[in-house]
C-alpha atoms as a PDB file:
ATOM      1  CA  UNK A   1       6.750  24.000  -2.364  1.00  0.00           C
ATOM      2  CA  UNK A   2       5.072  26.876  -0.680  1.00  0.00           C
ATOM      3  CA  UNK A   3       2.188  24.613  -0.752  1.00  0.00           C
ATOM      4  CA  UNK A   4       3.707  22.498   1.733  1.00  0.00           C
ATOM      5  CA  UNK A   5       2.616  24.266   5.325  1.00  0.00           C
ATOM      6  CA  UNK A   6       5.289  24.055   8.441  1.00  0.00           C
ATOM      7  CA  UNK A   7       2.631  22.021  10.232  1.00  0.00           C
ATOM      8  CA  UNK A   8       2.981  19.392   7.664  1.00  0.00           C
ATOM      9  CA  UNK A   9       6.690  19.518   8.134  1.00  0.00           C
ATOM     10  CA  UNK A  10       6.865  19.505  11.925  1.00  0.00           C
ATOM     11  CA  UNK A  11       4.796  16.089  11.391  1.00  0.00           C
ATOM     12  CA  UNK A  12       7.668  14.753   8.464  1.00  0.00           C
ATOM     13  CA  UNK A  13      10.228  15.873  11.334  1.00  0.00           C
ATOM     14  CA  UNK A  14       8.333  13.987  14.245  1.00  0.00           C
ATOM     15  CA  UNK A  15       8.139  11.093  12.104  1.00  0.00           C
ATOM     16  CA  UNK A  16      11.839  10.888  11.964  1.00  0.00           C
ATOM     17  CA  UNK A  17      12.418  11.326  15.538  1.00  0.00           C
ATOM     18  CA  UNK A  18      10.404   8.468  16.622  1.00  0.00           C
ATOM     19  CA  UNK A  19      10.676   6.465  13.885  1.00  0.00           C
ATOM     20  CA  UNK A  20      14.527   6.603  14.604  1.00  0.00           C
ATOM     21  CA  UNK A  21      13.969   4.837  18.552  1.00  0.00           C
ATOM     22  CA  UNK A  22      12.852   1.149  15.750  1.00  0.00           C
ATOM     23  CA  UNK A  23      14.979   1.942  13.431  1.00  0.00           C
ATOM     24  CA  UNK A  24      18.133   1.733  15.829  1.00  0.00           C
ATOM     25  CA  UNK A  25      16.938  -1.743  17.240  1.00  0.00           C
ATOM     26  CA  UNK A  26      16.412  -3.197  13.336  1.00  0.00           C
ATOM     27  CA  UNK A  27      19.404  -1.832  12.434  1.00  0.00           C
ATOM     28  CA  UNK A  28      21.456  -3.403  15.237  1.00  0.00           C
ATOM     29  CA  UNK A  29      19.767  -6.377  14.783  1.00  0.00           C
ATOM     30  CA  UNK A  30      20.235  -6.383  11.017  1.00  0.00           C
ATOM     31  CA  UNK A  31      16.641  -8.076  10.673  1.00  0.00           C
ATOM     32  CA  UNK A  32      13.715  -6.248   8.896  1.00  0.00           C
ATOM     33  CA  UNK A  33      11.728  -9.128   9.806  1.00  0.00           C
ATOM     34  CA  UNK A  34      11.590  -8.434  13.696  1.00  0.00           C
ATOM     35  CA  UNK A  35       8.460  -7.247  15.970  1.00  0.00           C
ATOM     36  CA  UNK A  36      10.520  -3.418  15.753  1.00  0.00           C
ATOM     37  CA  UNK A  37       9.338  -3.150  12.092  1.00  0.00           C
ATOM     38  CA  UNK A  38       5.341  -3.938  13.391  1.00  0.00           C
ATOM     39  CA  UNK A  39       6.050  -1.109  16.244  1.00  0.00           C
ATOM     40  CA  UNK A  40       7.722   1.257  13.049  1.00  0.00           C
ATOM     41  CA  UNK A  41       4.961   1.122  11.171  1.00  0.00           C
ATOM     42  CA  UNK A  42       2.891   3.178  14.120  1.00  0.00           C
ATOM     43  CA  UNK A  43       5.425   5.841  14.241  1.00  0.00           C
ATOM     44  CA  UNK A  44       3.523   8.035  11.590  1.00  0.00           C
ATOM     45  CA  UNK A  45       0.314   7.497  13.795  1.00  0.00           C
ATOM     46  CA  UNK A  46       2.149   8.266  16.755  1.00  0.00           C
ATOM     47  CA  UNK A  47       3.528  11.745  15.048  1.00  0.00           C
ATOM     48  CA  UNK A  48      -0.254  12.514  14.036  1.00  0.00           C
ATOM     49  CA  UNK A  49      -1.650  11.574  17.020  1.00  0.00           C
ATOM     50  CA  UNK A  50       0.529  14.048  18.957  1.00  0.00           C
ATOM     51  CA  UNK A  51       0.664  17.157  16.235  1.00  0.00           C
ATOM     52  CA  UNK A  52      -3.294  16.716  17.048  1.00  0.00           C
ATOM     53  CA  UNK A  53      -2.889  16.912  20.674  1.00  0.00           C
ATOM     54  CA  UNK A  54      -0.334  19.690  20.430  1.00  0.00           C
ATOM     55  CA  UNK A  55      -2.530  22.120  17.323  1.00  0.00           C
ATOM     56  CA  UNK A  56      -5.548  20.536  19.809  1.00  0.00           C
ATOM     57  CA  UNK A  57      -7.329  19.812  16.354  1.00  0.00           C
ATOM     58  CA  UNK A  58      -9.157  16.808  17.740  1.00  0.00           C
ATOM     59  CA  UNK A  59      -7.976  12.964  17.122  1.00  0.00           C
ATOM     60  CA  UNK A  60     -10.536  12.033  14.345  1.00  0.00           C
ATOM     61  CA  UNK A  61     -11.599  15.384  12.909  1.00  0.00           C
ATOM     62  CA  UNK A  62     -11.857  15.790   9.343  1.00  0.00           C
ATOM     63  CA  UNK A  63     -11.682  11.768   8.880  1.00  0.00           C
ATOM     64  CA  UNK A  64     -14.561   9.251   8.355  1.00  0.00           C
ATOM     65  CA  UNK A  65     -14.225   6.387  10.355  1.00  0.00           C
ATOM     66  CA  UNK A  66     -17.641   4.762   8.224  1.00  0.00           C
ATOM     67  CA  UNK A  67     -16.762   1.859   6.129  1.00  0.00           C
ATOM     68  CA  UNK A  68     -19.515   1.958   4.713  1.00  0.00           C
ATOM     69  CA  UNK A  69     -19.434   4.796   3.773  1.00  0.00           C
ATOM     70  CA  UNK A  70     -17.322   4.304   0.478  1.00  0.00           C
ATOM     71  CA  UNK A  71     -17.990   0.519   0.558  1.00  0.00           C
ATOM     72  CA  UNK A  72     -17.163   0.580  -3.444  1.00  0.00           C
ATOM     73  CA  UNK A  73     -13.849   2.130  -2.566  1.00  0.00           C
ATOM     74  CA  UNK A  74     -13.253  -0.540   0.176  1.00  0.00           C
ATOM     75  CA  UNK A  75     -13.898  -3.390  -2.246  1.00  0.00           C
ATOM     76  CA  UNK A  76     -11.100  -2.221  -4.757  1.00  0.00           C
ATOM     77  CA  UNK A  77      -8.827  -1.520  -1.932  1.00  0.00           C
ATOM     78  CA  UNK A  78      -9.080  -5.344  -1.211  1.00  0.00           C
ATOM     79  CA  UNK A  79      -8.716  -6.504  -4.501  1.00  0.00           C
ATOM     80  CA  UNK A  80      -6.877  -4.064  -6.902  1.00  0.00           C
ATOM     81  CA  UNK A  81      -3.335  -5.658  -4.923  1.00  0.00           C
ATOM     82  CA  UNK A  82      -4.193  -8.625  -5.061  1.00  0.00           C
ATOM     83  CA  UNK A  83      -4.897  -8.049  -9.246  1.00  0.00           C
ATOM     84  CA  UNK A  84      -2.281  -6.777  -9.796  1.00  0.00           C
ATOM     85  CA  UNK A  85      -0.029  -9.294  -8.046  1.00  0.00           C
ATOM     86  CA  UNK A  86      -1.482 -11.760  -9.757  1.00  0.00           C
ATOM     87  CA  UNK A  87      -0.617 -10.053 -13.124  1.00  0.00           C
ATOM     88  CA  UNK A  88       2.803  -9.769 -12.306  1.00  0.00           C
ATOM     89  CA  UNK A  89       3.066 -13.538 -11.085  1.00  0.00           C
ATOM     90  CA  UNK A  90       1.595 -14.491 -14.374  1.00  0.00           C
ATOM     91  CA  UNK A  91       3.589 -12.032 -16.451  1.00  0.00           C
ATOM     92  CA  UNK A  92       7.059 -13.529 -14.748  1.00  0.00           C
ATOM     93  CA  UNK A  93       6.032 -17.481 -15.239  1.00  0.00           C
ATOM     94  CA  UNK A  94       4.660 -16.923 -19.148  1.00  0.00           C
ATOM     95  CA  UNK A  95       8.262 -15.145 -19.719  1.00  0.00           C
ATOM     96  CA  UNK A  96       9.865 -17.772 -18.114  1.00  0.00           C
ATOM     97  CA  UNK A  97      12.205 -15.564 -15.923  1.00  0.00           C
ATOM     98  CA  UNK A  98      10.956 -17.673 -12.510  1.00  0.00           C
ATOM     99  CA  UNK A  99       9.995 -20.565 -11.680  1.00  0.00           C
ATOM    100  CA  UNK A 100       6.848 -22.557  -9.510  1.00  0.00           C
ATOM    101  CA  UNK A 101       7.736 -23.849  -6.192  1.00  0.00           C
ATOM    102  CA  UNK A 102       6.725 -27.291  -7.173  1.00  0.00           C
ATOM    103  CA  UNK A 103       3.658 -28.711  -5.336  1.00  0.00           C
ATOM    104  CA  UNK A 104       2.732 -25.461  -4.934  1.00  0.00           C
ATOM    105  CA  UNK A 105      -0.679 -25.569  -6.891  1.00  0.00           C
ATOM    106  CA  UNK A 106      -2.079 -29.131  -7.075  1.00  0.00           C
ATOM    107  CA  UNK A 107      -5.740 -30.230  -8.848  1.00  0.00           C
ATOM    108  CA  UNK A 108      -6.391 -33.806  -8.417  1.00  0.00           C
ATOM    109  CA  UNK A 109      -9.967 -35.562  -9.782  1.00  0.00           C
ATOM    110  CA  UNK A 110     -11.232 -31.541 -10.175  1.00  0.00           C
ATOM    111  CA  UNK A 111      -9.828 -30.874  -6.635  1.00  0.00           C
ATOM    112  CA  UNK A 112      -7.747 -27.889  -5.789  1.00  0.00           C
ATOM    113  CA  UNK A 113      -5.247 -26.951  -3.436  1.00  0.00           C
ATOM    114  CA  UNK A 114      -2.613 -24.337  -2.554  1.00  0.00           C
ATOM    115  CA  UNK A 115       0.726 -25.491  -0.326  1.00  0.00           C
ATOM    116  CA  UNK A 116       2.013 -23.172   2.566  1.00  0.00           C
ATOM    117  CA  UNK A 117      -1.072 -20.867   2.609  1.00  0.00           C
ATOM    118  CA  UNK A 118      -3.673 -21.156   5.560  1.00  0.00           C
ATOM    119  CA  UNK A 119      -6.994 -21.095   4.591  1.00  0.00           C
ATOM    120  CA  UNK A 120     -10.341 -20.526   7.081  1.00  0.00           C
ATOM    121  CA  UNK A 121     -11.939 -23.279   5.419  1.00  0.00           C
ATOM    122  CA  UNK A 122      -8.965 -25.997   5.865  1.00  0.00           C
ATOM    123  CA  UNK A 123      -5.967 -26.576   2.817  1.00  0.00           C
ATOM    124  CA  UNK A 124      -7.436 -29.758   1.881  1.00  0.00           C
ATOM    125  CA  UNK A 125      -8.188 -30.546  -1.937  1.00  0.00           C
ATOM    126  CA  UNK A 126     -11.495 -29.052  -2.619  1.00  0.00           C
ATOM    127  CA  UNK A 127     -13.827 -28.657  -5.682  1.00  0.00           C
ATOM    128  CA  UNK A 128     -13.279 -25.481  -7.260  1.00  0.00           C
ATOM    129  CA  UNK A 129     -16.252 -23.274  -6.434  1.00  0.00           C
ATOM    130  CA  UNK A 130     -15.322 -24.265  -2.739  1.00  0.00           C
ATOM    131  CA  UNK A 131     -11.597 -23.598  -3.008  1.00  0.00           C
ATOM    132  CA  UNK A 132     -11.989 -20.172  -4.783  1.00  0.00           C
ATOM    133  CA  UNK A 133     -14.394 -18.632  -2.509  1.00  0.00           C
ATOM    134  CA  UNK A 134     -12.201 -20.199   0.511  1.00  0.00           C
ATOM    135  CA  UNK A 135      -9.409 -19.076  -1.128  1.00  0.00           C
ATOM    136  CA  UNK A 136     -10.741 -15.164  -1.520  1.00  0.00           C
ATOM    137  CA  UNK A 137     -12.222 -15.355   1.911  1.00  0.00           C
ATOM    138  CA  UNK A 138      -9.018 -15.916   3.530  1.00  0.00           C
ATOM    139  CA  UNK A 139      -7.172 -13.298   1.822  1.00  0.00           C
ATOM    140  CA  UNK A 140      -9.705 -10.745   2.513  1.00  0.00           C
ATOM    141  CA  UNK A 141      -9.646 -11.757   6.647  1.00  0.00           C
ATOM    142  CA  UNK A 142      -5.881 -11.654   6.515  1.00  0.00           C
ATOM    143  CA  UNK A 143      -5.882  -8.145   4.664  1.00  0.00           C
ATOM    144  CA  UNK A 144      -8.727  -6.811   7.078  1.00  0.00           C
ATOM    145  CA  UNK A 145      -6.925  -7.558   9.940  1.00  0.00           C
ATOM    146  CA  UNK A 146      -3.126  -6.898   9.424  1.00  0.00           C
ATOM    147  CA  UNK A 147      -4.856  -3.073   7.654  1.00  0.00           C
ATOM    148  CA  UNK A 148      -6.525  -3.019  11.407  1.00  0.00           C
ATOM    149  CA  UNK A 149      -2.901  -3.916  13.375  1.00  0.00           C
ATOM    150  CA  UNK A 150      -0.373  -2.528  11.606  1.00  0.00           C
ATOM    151  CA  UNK A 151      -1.265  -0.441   8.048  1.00  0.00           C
ATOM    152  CA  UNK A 152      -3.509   1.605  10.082  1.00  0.00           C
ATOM    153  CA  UNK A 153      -0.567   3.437  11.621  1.00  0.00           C
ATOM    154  CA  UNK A 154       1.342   4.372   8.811  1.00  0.00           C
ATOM    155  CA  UNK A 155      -1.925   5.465   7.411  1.00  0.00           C
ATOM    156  CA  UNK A 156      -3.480   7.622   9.988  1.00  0.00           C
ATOM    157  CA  UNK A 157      -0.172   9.636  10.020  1.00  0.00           C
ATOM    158  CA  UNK A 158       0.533   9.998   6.297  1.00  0.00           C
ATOM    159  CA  UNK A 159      -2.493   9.895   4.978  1.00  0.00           C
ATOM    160  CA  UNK A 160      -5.173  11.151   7.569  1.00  0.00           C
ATOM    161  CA  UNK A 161      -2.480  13.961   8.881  1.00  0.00           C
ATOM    162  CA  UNK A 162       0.237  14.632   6.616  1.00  0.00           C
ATOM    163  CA  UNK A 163      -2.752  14.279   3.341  1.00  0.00           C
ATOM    164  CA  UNK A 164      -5.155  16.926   4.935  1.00  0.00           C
ATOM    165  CA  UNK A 165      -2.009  19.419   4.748  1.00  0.00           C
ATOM    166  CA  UNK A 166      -0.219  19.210   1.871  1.00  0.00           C
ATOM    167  CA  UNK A 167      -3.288  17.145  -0.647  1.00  0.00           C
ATOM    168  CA  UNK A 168      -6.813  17.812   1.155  1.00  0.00           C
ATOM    169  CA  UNK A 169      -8.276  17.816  -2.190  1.00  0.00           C
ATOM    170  CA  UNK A 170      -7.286  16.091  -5.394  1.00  0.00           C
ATOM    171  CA  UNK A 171      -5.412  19.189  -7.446  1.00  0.00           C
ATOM    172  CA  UNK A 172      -2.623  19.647  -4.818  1.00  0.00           C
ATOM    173  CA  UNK A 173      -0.239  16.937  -7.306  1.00  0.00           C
ATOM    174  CA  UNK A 174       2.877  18.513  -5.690  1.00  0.00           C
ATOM    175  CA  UNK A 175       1.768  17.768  -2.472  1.00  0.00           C
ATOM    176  CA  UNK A 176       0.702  13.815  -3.580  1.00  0.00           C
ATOM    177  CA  UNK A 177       4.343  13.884  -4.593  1.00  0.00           C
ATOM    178  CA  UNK A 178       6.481  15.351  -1.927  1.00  0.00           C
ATOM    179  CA  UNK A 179       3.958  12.700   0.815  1.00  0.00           C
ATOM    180  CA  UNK A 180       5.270  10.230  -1.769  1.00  0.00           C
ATOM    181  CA  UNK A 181       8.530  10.951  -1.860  1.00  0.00           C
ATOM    182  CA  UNK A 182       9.616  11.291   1.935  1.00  0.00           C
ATOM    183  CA  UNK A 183       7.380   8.232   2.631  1.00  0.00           C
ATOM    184  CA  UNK A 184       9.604   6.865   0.193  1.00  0.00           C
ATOM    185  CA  UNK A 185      12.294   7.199   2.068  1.00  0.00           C
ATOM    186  CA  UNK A 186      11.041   6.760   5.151  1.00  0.00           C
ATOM    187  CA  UNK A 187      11.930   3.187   4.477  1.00  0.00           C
ATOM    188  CA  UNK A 188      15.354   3.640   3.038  1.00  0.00           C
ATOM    189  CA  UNK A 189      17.476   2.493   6.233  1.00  0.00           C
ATOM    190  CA  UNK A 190      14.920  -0.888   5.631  1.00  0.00           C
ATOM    191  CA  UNK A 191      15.371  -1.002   1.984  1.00  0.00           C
ATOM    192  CA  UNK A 192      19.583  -0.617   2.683  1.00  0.00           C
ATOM    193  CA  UNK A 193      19.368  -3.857   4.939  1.00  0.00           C
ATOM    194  CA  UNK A 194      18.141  -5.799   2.018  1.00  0.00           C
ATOM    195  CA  UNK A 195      14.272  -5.297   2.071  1.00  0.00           C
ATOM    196  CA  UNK A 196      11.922  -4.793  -0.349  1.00  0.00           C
ATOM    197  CA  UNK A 197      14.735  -4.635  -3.460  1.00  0.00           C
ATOM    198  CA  UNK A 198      17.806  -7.051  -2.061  1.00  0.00           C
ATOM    199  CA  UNK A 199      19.522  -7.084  -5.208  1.00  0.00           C
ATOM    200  CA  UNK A 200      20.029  -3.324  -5.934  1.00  0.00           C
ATOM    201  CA  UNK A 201      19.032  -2.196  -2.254  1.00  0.00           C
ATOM    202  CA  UNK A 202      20.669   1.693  -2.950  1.00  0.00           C
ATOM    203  CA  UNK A 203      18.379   1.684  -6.321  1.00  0.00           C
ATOM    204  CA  UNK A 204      15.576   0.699  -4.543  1.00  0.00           C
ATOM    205  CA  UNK A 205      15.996   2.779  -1.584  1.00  0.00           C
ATOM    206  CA  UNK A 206      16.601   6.184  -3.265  1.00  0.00           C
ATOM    207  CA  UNK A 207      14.622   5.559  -6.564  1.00  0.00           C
ATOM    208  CA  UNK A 208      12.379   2.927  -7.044  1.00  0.00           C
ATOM    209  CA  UNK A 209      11.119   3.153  -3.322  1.00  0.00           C
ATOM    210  CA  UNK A 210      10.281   6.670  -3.702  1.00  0.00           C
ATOM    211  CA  UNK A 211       8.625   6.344  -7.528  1.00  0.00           C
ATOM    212  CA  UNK A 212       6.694   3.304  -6.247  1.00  0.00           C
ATOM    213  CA  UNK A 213       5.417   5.346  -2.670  1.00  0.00           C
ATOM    214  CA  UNK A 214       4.245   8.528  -5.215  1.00  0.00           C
ATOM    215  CA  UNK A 215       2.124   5.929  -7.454  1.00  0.00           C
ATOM    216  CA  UNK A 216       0.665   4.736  -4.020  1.00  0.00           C
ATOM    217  CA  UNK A 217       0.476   8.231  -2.748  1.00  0.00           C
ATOM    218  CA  UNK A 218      -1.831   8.907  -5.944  1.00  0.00           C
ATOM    219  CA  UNK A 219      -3.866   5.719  -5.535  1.00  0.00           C
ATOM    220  CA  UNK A 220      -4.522   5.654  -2.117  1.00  0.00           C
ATOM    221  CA  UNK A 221      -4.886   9.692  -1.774  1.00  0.00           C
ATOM    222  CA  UNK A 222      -7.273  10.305  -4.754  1.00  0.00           C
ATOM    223  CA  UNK A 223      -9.624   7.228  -3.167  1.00  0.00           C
ATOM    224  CA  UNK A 224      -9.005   8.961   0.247  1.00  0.00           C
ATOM    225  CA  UNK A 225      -9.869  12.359  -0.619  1.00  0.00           C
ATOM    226  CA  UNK A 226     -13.392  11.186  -1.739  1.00  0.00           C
ATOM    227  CA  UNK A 227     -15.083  10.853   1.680  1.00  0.00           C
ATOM    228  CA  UNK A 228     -11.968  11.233   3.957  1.00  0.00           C
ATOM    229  CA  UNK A 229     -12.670   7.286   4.899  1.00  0.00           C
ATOM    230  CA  UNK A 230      -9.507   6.504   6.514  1.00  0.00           C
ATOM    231  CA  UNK A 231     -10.021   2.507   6.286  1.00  0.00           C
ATOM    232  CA  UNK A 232      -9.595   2.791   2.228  1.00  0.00           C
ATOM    233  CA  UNK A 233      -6.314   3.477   2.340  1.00  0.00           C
ATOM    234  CA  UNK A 234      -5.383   1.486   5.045  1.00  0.00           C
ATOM    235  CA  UNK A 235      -7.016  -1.499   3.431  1.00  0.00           C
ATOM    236  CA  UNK A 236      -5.006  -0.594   0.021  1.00  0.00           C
ATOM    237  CA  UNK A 237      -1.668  -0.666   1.773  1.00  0.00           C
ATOM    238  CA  UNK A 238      -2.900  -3.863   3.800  1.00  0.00           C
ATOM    239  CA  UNK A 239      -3.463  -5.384   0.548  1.00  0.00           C
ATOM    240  CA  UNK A 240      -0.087  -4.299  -0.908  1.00  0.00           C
ATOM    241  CA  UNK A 241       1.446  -6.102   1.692  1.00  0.00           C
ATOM    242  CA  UNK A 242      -0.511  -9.337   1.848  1.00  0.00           C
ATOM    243  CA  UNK A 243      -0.833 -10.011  -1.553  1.00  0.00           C
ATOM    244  CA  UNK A 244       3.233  -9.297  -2.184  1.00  0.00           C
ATOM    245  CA  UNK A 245       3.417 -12.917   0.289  1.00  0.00           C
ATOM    246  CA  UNK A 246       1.481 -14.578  -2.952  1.00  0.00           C
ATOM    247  CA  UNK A 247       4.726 -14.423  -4.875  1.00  0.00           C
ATOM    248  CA  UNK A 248       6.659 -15.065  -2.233  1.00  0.00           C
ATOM    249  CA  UNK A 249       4.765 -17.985  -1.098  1.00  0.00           C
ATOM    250  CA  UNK A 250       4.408 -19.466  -5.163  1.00  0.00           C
ATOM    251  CA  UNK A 251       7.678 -18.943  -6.430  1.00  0.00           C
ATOM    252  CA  UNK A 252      11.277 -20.228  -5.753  1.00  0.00           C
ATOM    253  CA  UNK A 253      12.950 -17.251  -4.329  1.00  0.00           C
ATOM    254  CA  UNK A 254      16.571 -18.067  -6.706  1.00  0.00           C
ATOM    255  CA  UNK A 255      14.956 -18.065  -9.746  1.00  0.00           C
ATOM    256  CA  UNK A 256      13.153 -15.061  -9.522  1.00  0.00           C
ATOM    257  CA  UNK A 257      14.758 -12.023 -12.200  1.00  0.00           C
ATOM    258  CA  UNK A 258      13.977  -9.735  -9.906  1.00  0.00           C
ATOM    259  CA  UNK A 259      14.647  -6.935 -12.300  1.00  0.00           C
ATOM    260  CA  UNK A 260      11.883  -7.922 -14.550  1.00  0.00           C
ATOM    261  CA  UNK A 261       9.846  -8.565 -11.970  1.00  0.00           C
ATOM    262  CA  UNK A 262      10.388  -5.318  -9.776  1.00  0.00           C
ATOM    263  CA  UNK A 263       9.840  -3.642 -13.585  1.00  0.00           C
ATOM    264  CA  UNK A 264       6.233  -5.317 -14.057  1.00  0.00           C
ATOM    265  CA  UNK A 265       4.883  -4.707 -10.704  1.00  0.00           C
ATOM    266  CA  UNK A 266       5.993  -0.764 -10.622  1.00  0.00           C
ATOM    267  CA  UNK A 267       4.949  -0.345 -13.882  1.00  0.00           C
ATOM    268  CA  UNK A 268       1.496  -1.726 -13.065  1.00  0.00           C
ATOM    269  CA  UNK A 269       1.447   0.562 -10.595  1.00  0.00           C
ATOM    270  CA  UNK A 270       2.551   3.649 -11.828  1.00  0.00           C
ATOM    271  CA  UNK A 271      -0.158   3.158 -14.961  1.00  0.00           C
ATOM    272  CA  UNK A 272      -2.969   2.575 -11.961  1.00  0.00           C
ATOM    273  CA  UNK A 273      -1.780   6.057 -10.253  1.00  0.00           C
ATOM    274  CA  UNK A 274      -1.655   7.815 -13.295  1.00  0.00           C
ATOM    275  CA  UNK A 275      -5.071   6.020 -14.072  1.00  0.00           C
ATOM    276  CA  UNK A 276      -6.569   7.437 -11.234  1.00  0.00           C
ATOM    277  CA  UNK A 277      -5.449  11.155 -11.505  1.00  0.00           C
ATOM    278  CA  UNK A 278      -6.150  10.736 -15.070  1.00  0.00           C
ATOM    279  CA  UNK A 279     -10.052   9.625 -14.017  1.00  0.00           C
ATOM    280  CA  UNK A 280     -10.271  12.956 -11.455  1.00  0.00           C
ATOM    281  CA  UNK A 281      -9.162  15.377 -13.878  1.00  0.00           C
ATOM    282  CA  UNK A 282     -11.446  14.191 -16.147  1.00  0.00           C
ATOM    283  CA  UNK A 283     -13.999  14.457 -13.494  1.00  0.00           C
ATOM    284  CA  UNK A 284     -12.957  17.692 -13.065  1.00  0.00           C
ATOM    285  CA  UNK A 285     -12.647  18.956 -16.671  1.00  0.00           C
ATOM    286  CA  UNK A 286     -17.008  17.687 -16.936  1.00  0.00           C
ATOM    287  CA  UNK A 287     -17.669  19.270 -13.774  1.00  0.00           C
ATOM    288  CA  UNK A 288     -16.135  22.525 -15.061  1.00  0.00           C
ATOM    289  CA  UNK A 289     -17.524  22.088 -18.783  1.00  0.00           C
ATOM    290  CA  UNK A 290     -21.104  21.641 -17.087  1.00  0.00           C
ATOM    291  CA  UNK A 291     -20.806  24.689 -14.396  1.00  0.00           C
ATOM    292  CA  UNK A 292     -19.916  27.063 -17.378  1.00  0.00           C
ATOM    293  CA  UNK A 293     -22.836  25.573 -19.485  1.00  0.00           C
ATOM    294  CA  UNK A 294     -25.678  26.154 -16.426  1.00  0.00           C
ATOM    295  CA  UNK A 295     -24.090  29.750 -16.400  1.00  0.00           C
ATOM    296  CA  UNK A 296     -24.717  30.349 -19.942  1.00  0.00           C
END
């Protein structure tokens, strides 16, 4: 813990305070869907922005605001969600524990389309290379711009402020955990109203929440903490959000065992975090091997 600087903990603290003002409304109202959560999720940005003012550090310094920069990286942020939500819809309908929407997925004569999803190139039945690229095109637009609106916030504070504290380099673990954990349960008054884990919302909220926000604080800081491009991790938690509406949109919401479920998704994404450290240390370990041979 002694890893964990005060400045890093005046920004946990600050995060509270104003993330408290949202919380109140959403709690009064009882809704998790309501504009408040959008304004929540730009309390950690709001906390950053201000410990900046305040340690006069500078608004962007020490992040890359280039894209292009680690254009690989932004690739997989778009599309490693979106895998693995796919995985877990697939898993849950081959062990029969949900069930289609029906009309959901329609081919007719070769032609393909989706029900209840927008797409840029209209919903009609198309031919299949027209529908898939349509299709991919219109998730990518929707992740690009709700990561712009709304994941940016969460992830300039805990990534681009609260990161470059505790886990400014990959072999601070302890600090990937503890940004884990209290972003964990950052969103237990959420999680308690029924969101995210409705059927076991105290499980989710102290537990699964938490061990679910570590795996994502491993994924999205070890991909951060290559070039400090801030849009990589706010296009990973843009994805996790758009892609979880797949599932939502395909399957009947009743016949859903959410236990399995919840237990396929995490554990996809706890073996993709601990894929990912895995990857760096073994970085590391041939980065070490070959500095000791060139001293030889």
């Amino acid at each position: 813990m002694k890893n964990l600087n005060n400045k890093g903990w005046q920004f946990v603290g600050l995060t509270i305070l104003l993330s408290a003002i949202p919380y109140f409304f959403i709690i009064s109202e009882r809704n998790v869907d309501s504009s408040w959560t959008l304004l929540l999720m730009w309390m950690p940005a709001l906390a950053g922005i201000i410990m900046r003012l305040v340690t006069r550090e500078g608004l962007f310094k020490g992040l890359n605001w280039n894209p292009l920069r680690d254009w690989k990286l932004v690739l997989l942020a778009i599309f490693l969600p979106f895998t693995i939500e796919i995985i877990s819809l697939l898993a849950i309908l081959s062990l029969n524990a949900a069930e289609l929407k029906g009309g959901f997925l329609l081919i007719e004569d070769g032609n393909i389309t989706i029900r209840g999803t927008a797409l840029l190139l209209g919903a009609d039945f198309q031919p299949w290379f027209v529908f898939i690229p349509n299709y991919l095109l219109s998730y990518t637009v929707g992740v690009l711009f709700y990561s712009l609106m709304f994941a940016f916030g969460e992830e300039y504070g805990w990534r681009g402020y609260l990161q470059k504290q505790w886990a400014p380099n990959n072999k601070k673990l302890v600090g990937f955990i503890a940004i884990g954990t209290i972003w964990g349960l950052w969103h237990l008054p959420g999680i308690l109203l029924g969101h995210n884990f409705p059927d076991y919302p105290i499980l989710g909220g102290l537990i699964l929440m938490p061990i679910t926000c570590i795996g994502f604080s491993l994924v999205f800081g070890t991909t951060f903490n290559k070039n400090y491009v801030i849009w990589v991790p706010a296009i990973l938690h843009g994805a996790v959000n758009i892609s979880s509406e797949i599932t939502s949109i395909a399957l009947v919401e009743n016949s859903i065992m959410n236990t399995l479920y919840d237990t396929i998704w995490l554990g996809l994404w706890v073996l993709t975090a601990i894929g990912f450290y895995w990857k760096y240390m073994k970085s590391r370990q041939q980065s070490l091997a070959k500095g000791k041979a060139n001293a030889l």
